[in-house]
Protein backbone atom coordinates (compact mmCIF):
# COMPACT_ATOMS: atom_id res chain seq x y z
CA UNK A 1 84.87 133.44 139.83
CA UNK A 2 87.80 135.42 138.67
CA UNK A 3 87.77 138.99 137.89
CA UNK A 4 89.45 140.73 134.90
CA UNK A 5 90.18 144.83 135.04
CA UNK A 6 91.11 147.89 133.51
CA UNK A 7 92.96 150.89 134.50
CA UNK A 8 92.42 154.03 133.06
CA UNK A 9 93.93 157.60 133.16
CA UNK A 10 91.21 159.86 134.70
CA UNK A 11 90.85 162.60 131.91
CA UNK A 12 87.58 163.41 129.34
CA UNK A 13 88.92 161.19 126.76
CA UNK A 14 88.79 158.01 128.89
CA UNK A 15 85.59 158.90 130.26
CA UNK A 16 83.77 158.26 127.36
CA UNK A 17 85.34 155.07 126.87
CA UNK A 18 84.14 154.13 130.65
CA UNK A 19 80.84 154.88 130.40
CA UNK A 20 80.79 152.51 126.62
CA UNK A 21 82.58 149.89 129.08
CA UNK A 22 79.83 150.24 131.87
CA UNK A 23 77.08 150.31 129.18
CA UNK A 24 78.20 147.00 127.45
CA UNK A 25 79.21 145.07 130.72
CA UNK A 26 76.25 145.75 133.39
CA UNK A 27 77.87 143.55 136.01
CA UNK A 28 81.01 146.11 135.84
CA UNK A 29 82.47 147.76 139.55
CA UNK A 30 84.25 151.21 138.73
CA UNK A 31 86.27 152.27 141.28
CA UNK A 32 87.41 155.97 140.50
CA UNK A 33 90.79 157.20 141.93
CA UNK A 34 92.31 160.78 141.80
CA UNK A 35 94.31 159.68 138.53
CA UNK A 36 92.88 156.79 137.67
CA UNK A 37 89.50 154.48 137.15
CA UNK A 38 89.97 151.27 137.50
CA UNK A 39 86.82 148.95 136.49
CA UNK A 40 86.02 144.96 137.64
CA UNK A 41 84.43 142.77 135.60
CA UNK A 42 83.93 139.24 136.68
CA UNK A 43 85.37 136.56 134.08
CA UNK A 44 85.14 138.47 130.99
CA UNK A 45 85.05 142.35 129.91
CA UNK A 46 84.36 143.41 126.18
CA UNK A 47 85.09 146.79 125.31
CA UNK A 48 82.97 147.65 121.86
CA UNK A 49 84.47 150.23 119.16
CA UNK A 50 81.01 151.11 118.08
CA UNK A 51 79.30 151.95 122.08
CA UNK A 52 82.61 153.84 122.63
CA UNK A 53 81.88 155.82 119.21
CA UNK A 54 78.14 156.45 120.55
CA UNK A 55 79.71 158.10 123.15
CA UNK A 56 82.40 160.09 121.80
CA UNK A 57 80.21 161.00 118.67
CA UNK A 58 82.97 160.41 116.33
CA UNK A 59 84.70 157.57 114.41
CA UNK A 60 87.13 155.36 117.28
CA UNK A 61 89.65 153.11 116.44
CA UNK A 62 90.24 150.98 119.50
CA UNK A 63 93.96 151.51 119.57
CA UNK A 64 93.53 154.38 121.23
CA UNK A 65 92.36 152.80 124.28
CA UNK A 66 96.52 152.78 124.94
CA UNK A 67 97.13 156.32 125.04
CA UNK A 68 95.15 156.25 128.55
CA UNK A 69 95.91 152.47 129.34
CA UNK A 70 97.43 152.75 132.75
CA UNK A 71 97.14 148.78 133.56
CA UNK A 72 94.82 145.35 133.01
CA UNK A 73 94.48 141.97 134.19
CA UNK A 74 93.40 138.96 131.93
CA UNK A 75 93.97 137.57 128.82
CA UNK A 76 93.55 140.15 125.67
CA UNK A 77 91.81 139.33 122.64
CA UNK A 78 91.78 142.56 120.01
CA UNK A 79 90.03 142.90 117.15
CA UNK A 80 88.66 146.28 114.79
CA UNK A 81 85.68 146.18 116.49
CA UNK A 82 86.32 144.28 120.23
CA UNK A 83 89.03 144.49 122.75
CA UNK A 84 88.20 141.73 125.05
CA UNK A 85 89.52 140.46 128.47
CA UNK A 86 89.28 137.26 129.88
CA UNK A 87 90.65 134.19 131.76
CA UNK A 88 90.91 130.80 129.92
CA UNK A 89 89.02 128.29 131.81
């Protein structure tokens, strides 16, 4: 089984968008750093504009993920609403 990750900037913007990644991918591992979380996900992570708005409380455009992007590994598949990571079988 292969993993896929993201690495974020530790700061109160990204944690919203880790706890909408934890809440939409249950088999997630965080692994929080001084200036950086970076989370596991085993084969495929999706990262949903509409969980990250629940917990922000205002309207999120997914592009922002890349302001606190620090690193990922897998295959990226964006859309409006989904920002997905994966490995191709």
């Amino acid at each position: 089984m292969s993993k896929v990750f993201i690495a974020l900037q530790t700061n109160e913007a990204s944690r919203c968008i880790v706890q909408a990644i934890l809440a939409d991918n249950p088999d997630a591992i965080v692994n929080r750093q001084p200036a950086m979380i970076k989370i596991d996900v085993p084969d495929r992570m999706v990262i949903r504009r509409e969980t990250i708005e629940e917990e922000v409380g205002r309207p999120f455009d997914l592009q922002e993920i890349h302001v606190h992007l620090i690193s990922l590994s897998g295959h990226v598949d964006e859309s409006e609403d989904e920002f997905t990571l994966s490995w191709a079988r």
